[in-house]
N, C-alpha and C. Protein backbone atom coordinates (compact mmCIF):
# COMPACT_ATOMS: atom_id res chain seq x y z
N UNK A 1 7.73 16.28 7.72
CA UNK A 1 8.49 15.77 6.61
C UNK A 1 9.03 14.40 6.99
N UNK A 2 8.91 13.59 6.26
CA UNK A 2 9.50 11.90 6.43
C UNK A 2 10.73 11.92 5.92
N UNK A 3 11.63 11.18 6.72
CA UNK A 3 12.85 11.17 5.50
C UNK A 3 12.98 9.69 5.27
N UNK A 4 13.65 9.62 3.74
CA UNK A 4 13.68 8.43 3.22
C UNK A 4 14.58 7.44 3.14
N UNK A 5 14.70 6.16 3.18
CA UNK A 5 16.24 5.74 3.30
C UNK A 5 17.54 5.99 1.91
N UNK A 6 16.85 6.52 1.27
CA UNK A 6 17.67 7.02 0.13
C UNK A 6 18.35 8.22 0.87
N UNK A 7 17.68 9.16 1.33
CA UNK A 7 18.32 10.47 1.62
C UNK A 7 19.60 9.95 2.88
N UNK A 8 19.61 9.04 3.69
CA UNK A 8 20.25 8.66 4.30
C UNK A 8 21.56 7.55 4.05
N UNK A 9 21.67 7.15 2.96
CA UNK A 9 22.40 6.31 2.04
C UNK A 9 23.14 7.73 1.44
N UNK A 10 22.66 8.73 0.80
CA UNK A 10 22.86 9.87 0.13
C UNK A 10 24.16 10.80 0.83
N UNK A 11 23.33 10.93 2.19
CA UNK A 11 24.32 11.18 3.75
C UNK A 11 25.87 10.25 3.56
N UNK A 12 25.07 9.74 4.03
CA UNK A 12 26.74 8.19 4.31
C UNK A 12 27.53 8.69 2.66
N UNK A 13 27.20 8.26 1.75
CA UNK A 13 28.00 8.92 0.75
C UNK A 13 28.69 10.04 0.73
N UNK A 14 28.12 11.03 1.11
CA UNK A 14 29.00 12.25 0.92
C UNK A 14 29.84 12.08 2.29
N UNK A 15 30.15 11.99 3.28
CA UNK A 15 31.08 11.46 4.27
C UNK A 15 32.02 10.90 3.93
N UNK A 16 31.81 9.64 3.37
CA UNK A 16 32.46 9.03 2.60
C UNK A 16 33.49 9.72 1.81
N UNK A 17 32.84 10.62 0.99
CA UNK A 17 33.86 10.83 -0.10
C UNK A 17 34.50 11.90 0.24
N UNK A 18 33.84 12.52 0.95
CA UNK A 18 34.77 14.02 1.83
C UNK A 18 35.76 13.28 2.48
N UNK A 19 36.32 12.02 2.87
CA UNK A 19 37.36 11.53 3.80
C UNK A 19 37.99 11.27 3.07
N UNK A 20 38.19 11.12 1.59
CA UNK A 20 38.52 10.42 0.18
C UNK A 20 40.09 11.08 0.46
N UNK A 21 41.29 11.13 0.11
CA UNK A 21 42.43 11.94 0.00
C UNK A 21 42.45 12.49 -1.54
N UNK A 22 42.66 13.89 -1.41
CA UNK A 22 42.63 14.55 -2.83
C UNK A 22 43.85 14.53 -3.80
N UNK A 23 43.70 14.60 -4.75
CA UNK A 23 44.89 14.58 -5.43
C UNK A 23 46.19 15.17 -5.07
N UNK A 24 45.87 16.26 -4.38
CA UNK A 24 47.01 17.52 -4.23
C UNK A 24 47.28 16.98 -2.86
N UNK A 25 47.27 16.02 -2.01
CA UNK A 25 47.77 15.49 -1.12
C UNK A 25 49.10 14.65 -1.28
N UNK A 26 50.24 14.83 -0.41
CA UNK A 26 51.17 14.22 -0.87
C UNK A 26 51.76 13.17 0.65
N UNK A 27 52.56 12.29 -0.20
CA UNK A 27 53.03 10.83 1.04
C UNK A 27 54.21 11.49 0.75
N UNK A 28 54.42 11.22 2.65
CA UNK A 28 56.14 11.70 2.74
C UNK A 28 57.10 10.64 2.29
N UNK A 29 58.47 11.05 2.08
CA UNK A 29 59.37 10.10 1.98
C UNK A 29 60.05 9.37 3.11
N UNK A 30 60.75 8.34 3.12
CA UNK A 30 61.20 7.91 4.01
C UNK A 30 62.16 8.79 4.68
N UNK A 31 62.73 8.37 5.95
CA UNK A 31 63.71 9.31 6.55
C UNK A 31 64.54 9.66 5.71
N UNK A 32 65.30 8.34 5.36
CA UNK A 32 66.52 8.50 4.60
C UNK A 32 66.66 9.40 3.25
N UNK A 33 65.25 9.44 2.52
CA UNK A 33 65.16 10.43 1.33
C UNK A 33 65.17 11.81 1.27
N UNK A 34 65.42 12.60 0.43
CA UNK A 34 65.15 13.99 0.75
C UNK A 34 64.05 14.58 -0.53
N UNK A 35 63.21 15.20 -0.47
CA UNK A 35 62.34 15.64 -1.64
C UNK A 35 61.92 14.58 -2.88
N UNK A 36 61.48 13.62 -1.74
CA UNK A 36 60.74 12.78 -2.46
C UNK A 36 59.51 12.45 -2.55
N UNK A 37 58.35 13.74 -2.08
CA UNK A 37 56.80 13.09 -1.85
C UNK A 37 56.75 12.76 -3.11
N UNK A 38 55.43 11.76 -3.13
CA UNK A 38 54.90 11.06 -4.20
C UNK A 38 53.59 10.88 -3.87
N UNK A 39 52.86 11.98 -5.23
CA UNK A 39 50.82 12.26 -5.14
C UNK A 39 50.22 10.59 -4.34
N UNK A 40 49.63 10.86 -3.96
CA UNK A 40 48.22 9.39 -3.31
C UNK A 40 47.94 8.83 -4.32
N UNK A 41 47.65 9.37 -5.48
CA UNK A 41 47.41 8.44 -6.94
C UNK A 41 48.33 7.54 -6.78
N UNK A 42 49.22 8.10 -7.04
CA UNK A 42 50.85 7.08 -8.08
C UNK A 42 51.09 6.07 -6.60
N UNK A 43 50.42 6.15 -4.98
CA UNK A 43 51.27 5.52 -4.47
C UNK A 43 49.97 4.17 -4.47
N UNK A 44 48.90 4.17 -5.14
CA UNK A 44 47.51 3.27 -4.60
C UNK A 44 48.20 2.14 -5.70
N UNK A 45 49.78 3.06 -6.91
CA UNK A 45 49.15 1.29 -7.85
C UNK A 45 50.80 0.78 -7.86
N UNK A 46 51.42 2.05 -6.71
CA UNK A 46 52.86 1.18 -6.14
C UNK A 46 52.84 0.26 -5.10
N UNK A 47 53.92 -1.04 -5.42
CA UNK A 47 54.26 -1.74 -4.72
C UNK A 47 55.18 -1.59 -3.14
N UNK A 48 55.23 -2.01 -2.50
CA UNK A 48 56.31 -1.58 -1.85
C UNK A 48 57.36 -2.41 -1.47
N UNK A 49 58.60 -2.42 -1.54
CA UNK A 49 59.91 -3.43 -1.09
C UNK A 49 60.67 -2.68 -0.36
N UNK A 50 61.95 -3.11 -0.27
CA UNK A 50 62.91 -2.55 1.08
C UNK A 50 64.30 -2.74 -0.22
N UNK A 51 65.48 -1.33 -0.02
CA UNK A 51 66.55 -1.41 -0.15
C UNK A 51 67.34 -1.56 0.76
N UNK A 52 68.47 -2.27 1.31
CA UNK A 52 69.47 -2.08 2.34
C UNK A 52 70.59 -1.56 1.68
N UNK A 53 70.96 -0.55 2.59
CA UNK A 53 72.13 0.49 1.96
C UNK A 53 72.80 0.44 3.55
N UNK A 54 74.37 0.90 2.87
CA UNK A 54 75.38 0.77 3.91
C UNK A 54 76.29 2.07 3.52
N UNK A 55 76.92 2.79 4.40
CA UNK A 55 77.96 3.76 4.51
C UNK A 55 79.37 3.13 4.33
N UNK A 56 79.71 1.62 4.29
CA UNK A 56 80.83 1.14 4.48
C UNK A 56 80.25 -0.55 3.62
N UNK A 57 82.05 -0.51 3.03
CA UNK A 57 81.88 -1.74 2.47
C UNK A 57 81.48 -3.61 3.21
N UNK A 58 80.61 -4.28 2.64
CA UNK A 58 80.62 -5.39 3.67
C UNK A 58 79.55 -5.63 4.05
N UNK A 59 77.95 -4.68 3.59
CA UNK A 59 77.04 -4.44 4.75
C UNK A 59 77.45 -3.90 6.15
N UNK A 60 78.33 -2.71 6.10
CA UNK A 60 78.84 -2.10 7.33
C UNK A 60 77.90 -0.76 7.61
N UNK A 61 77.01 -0.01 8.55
CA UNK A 61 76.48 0.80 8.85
C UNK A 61 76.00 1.22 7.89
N UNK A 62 74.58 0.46 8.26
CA UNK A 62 72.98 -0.04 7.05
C UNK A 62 72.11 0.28 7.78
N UNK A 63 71.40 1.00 6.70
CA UNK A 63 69.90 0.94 6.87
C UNK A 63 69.36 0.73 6.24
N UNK A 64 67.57 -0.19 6.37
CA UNK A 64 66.90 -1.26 5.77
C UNK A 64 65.74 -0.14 5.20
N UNK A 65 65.80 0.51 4.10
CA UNK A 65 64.81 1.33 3.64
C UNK A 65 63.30 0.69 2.82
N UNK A 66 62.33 1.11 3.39
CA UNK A 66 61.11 0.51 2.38
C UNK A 66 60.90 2.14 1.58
N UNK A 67 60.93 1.60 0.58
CA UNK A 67 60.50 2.16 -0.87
C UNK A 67 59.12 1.66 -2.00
N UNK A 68 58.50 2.49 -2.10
CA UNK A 68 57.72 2.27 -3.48
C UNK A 68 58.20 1.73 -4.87
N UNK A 69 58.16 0.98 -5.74
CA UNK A 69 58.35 0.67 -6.68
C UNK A 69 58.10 2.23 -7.59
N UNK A 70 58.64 2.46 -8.47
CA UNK A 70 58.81 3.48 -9.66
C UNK A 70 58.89 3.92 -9.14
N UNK A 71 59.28 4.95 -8.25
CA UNK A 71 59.51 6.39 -7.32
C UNK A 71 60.81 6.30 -6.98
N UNK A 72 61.02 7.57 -8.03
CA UNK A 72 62.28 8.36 -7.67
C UNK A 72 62.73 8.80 -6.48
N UNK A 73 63.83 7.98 -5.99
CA UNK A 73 63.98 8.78 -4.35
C UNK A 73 65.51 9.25 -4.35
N UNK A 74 65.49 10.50 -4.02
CA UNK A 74 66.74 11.25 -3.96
C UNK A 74 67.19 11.13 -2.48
N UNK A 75 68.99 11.19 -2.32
CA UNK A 75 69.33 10.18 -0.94
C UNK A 75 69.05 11.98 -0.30
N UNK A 76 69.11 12.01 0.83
CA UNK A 76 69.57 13.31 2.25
C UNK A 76 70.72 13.33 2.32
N UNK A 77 71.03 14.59 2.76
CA UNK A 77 72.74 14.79 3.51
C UNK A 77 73.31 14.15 3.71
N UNK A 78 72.84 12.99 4.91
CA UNK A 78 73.67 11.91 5.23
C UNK A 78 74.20 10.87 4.89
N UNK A 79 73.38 10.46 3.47
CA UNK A 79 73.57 9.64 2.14
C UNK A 79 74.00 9.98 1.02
N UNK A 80 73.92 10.94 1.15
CA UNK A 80 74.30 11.29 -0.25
C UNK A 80 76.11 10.86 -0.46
N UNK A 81 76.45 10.29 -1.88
CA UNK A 81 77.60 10.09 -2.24
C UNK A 81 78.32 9.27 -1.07
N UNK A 82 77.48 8.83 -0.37
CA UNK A 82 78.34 7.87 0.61
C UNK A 82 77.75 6.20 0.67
N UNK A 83 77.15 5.83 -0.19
CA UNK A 83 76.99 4.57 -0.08
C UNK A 83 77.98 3.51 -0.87
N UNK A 84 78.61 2.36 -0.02
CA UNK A 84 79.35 1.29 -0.49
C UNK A 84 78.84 0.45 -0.56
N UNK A 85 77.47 -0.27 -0.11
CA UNK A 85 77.05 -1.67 -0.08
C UNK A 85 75.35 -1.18 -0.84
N UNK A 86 75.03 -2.30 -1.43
CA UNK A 86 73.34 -1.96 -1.81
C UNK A 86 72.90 -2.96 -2.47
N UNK A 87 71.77 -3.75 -1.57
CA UNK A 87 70.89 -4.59 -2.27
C UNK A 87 69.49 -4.65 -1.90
N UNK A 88 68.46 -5.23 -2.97
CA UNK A 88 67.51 -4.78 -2.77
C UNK A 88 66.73 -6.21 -2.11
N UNK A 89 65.58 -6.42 -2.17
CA UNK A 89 65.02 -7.43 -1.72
C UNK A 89 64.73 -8.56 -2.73
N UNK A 90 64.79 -9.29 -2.32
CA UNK A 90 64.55 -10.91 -3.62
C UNK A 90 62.81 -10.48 -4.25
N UNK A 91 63.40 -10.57 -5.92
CA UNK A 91 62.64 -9.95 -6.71
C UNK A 91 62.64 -8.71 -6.95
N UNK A 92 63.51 -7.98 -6.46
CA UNK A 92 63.18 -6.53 -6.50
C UNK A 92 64.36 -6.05 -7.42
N UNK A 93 64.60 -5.34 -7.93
CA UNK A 93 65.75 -4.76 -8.96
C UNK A 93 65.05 -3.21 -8.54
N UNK A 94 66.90 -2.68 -8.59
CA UNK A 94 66.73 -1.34 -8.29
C UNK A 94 68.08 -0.97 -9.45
N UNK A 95 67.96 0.49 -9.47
CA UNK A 95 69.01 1.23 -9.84
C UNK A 95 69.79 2.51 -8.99
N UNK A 96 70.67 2.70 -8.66
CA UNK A 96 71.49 3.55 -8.38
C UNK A 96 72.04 4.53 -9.20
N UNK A 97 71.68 5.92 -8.35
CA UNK A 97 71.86 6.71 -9.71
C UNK A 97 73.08 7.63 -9.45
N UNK A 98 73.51 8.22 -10.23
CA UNK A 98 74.84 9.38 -9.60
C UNK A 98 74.45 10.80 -9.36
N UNK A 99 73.55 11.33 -10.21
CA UNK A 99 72.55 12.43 -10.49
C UNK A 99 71.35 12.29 -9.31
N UNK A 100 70.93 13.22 -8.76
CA UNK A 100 69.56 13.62 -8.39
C UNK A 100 68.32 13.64 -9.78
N UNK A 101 67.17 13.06 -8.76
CA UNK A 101 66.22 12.97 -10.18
C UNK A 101 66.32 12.08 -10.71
N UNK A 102 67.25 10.99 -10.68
CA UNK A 102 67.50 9.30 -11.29
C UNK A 102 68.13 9.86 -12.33
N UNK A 103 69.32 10.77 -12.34
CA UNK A 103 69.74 11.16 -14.33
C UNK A 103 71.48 10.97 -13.46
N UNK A 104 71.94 10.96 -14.54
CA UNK A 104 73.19 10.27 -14.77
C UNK A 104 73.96 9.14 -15.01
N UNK A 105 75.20 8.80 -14.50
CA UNK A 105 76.02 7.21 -14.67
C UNK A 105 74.72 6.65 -13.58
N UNK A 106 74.67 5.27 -13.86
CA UNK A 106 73.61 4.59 -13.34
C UNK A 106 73.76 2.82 -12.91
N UNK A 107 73.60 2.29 -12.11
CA UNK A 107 74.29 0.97 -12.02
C UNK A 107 72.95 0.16 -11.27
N UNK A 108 72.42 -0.98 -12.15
CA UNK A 108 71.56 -1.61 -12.02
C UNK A 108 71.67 -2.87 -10.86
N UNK A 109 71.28 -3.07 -10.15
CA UNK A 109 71.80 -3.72 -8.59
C UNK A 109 70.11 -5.56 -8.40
N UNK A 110 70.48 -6.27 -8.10
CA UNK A 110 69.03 -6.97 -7.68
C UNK A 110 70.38 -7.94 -6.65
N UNK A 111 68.86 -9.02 -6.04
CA UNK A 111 69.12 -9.41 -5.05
C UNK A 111 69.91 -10.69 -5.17
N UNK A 112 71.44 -10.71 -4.45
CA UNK A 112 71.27 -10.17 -3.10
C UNK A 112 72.07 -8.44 -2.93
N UNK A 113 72.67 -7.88 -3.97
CA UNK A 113 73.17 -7.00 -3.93
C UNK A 113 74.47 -7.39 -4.06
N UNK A 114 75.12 -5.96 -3.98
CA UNK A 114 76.70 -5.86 -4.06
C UNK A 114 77.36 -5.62 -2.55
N UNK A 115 78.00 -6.29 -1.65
CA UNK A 115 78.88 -5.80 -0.59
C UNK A 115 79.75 -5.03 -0.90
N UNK A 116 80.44 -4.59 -2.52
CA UNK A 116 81.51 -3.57 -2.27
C UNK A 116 81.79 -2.71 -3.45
N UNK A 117 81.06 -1.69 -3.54
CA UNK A 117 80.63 -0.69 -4.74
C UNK A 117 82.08 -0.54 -5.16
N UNK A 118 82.81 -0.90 -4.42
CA UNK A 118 84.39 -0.24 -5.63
C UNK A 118 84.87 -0.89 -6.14
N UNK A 119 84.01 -2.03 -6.64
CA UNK A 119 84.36 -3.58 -7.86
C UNK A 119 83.89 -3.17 -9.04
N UNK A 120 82.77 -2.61 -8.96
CA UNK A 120 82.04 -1.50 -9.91
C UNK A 120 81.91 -0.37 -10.11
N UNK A 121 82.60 0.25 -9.64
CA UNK A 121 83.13 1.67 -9.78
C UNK A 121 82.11 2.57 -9.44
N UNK A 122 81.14 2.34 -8.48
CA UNK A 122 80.31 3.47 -8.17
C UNK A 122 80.01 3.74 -6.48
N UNK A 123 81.36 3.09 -5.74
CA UNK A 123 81.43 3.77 -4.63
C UNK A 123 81.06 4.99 -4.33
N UNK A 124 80.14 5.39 -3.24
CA UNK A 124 80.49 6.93 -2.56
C UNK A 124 80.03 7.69 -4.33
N UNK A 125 79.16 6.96 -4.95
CA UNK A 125 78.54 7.92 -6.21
C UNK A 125 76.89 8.14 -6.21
N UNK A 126 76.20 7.21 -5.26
CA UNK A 126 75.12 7.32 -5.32
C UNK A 126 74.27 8.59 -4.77
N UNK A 127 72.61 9.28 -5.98
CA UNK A 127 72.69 10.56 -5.16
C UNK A 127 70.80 10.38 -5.06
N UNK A 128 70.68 9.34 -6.01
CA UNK A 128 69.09 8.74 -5.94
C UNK A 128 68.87 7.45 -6.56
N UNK A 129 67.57 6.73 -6.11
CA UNK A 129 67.14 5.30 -6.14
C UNK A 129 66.23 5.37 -7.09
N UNK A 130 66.13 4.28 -7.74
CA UNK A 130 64.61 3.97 -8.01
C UNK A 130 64.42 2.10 -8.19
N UNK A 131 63.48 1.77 -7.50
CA UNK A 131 63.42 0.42 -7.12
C UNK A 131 62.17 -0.28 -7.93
N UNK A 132 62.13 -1.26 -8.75
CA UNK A 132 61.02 -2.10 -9.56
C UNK A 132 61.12 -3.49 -9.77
């Protein structure tokens, strides 16, 4: 039997697409998030930028988070309801939410941010992000 270079092109294809990531595959969230995967689809036609968030007013004990554009990210234990400072990256507009899931009072933030959430009344209220 001869084989043909079609059947071998045919090969390489299916390899190919068996390495493909399936839908039902999911991207973890950053440290700082908690129950935030987001499918391989939704992340091929997100962007990605960085929020800096702080525990204390001033940019005082920050961390520099990269985030996906449209993706809901709910904060962890250690964030939760404790952020005073938050800005996002030049061009980037985010929202701060009070609710898990992006639902509730909500306070729209871009760059360079706010150093002191209790000018705007949403100190120590934040409980998820979403950055665009």
């Amino acid at each position: 039997m001869r084989t043909t270079p079609s059947f071998f092109a045919l090969a390489a294809l299916s390899q190919i697409t068996a390495a493909l990531p399936s839908p039902a595959q999911q991207v973890a969230a950053p440290a700082l998030f908690a129950n935030s995967a987001v499918p391989v689809e939704a992340r091929a036609v997100a962007a990605l930028t960085h929020i800096y968030i702080c525990k204390d007013i001033n940019w005082v004990n920050c961390s520099n988070q990269e985030v996906q554009t449209g993706v809901c990210y709910g904060t962890n234990s250690d964030w939760n309801d404790k952020i005073s400072s938050a800005g996002p990256d030049r061009g980037t507009t985010c929202v701060l939410y009070q609710n898990a899931n992006c639902g509730g009072s909500s306070l729209t933030i871009s760059n360079p941010g706010i150093a002191d959430l209790r000018g705007v009344n949403f100190n120590d209220k934040t409980s998820s992000i979403r950055c665009s």
